[in-house]
C-alpha atoms as a PDB file:
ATOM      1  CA  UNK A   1      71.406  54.805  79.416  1.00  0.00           C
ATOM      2  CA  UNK A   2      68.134  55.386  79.249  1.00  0.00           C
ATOM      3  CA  UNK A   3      65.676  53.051  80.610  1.00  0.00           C
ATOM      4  CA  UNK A   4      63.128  51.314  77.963  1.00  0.00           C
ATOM      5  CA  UNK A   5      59.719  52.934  78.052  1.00  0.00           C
ATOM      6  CA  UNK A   6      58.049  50.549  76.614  1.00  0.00           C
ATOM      7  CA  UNK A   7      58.820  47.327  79.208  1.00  0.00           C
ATOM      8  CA  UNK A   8      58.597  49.922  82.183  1.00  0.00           C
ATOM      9  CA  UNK A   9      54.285  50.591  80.648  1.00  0.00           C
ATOM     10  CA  UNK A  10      54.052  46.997  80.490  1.00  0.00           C
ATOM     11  CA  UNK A  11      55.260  45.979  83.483  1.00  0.00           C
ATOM     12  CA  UNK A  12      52.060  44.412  86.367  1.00  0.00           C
ATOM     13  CA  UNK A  13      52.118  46.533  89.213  1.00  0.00           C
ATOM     14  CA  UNK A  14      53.827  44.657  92.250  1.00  0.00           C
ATOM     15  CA  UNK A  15      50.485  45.120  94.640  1.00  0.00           C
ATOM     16  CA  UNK A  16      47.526  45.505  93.744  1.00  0.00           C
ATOM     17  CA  UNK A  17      45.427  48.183  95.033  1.00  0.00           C
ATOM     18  CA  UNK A  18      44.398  47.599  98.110  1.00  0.00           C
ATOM     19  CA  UNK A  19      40.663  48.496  97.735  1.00  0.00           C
ATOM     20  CA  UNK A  20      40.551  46.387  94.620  1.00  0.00           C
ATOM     21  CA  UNK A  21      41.036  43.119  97.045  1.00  0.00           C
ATOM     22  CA  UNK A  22      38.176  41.318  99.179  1.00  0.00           C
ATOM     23  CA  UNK A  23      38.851  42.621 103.412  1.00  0.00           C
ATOM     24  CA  UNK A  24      39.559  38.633 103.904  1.00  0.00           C
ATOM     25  CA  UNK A  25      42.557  38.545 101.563  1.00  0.00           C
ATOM     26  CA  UNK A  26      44.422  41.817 103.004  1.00  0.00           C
ATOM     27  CA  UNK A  27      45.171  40.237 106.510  1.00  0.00           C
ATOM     28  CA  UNK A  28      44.432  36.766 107.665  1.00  0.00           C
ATOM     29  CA  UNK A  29      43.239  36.797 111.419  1.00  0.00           C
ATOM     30  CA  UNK A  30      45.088  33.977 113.638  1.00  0.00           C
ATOM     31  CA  UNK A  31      42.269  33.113 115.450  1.00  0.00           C
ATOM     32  CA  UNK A  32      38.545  33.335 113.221  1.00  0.00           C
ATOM     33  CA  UNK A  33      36.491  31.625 115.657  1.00  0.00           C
ATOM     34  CA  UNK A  34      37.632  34.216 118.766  1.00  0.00           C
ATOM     35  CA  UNK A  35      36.443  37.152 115.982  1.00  0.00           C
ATOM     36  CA  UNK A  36      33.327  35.690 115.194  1.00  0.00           C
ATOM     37  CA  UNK A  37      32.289  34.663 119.033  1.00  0.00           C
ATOM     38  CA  UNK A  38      33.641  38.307 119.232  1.00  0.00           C
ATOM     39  CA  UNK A  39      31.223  39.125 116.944  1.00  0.00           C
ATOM     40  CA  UNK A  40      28.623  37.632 118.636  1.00  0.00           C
ATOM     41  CA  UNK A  41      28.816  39.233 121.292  1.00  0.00           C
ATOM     42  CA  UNK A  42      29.022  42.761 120.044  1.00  0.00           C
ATOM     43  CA  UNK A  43      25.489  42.204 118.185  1.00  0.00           C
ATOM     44  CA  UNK A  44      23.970  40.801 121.800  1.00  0.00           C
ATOM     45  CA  UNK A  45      25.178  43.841 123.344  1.00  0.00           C
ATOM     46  CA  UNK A  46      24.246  46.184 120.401  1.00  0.00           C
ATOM     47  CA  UNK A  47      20.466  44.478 120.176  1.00  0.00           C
ATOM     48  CA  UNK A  48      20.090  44.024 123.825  1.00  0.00           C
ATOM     49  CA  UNK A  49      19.835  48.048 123.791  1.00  0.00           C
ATOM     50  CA  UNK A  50      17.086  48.039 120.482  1.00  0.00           C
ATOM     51  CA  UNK A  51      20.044  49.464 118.684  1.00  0.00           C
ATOM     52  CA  UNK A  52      20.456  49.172 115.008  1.00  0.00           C
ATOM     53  CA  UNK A  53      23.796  48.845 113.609  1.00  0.00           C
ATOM     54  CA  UNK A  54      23.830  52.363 112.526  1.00  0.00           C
ATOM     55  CA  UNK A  55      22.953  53.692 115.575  1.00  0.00           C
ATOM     56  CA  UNK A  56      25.782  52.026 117.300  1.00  0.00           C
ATOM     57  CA  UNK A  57      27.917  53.376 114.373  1.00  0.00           C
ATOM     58  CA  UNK A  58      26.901  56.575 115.642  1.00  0.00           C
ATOM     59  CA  UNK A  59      27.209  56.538 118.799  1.00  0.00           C
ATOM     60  CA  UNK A  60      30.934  55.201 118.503  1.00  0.00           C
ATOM     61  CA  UNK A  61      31.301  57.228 115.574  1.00  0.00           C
ATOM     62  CA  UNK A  62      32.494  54.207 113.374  1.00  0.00           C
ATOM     63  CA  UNK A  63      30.808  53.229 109.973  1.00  0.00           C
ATOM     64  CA  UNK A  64      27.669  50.693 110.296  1.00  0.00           C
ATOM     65  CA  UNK A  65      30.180  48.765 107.570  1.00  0.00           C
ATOM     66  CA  UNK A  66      32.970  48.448 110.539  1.00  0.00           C
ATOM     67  CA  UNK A  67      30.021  47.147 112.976  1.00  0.00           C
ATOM     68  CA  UNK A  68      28.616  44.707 109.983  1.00  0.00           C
ATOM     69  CA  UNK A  69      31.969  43.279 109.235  1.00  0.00           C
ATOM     70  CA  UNK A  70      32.869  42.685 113.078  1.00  0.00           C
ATOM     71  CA  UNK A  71      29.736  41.369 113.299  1.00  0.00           C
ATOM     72  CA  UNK A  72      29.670  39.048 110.766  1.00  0.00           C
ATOM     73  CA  UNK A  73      33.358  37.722 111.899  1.00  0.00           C
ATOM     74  CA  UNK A  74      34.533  39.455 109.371  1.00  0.00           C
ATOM     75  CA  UNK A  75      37.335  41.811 110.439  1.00  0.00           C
ATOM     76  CA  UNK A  76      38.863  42.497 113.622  1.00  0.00           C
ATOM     77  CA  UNK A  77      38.546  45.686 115.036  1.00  0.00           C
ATOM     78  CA  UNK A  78      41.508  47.743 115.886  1.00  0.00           C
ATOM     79  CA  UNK A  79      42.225  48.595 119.267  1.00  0.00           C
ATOM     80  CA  UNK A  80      40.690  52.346 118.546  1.00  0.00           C
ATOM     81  CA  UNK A  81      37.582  51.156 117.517  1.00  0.00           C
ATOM     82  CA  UNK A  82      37.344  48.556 120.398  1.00  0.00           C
ATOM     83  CA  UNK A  83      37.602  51.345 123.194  1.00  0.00           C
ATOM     84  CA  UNK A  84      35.132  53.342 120.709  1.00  0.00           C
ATOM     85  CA  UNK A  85      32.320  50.837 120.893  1.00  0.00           C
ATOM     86  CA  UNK A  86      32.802  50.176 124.889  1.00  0.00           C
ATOM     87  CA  UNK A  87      32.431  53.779 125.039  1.00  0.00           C
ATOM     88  CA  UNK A  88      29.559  53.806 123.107  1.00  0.00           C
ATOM     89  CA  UNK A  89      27.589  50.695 125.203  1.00  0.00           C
ATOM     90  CA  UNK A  90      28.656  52.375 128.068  1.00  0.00           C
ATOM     91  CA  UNK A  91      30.707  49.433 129.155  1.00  0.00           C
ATOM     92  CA  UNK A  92      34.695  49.085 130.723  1.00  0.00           C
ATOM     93  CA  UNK A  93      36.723  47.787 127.624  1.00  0.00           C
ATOM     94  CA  UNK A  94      37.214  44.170 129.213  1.00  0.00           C
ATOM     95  CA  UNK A  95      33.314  43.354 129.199  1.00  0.00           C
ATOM     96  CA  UNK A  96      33.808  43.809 125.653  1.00  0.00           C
ATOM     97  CA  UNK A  97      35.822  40.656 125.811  1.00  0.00           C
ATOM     98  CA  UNK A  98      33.218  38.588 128.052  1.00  0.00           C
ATOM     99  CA  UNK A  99      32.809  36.158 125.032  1.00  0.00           C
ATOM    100  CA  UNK A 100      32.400  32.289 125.634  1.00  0.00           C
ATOM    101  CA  UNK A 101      35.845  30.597 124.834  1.00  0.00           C
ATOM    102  CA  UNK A 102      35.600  28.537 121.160  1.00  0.00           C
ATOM    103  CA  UNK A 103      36.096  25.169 121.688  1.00  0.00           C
ATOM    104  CA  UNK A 104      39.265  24.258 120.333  1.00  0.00           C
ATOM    105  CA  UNK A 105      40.188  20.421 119.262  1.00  0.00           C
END
């Protein structure tokens, strides 16, 4: 038997696109103040070498929109773009991590 053409047109996809959803609603990060103290850190390091966030895009060959949403707290960079941007500051991958510890109550 056939199957009925038109419920299968009306039927909602099951997920939505994933461009059509906000970068916050794809994955929820466990631990949002250690990404934005994160975050914090990788703009000190980024402006204590006059660089803009482009230029550090370049250099690591990532997208100024990956360094604006890490940044911000944003997103959490994978574990390629990590070793791209300690590459790219000319740093060992663990300074990367020299962050002050949130304080958690």
């Amino acid at each position: 038997m056939a199957p009925n053409v038109s419920k299968i047109s009306q039927a909602r996809p099951v997920f939505e696109p994933i461009n059509s959803l906000p970068c916050r609603e794809i994955a929820a990060v466990k631990n949002p103040a250690a990404i934005q103290a994160f975050g914090r850190r990788l703009r000190a390091l980024r402006e204590a070498r006059g660089w803009s966030q482009q230029a550090l895009g370049d250099y690591a060959n990532v997208a100024k929109a990956t360094i604006q949403r890490v940044e911000h707290g944003q997103s959490a960079p994978s574990l390629d773009v990590l070793v791209s941007l300690a590459d790219a500051l000319g740093l060992p991958l663990p300074e990367l991590f020299t962050v002050e510890q949130p304080d958690v109550k």
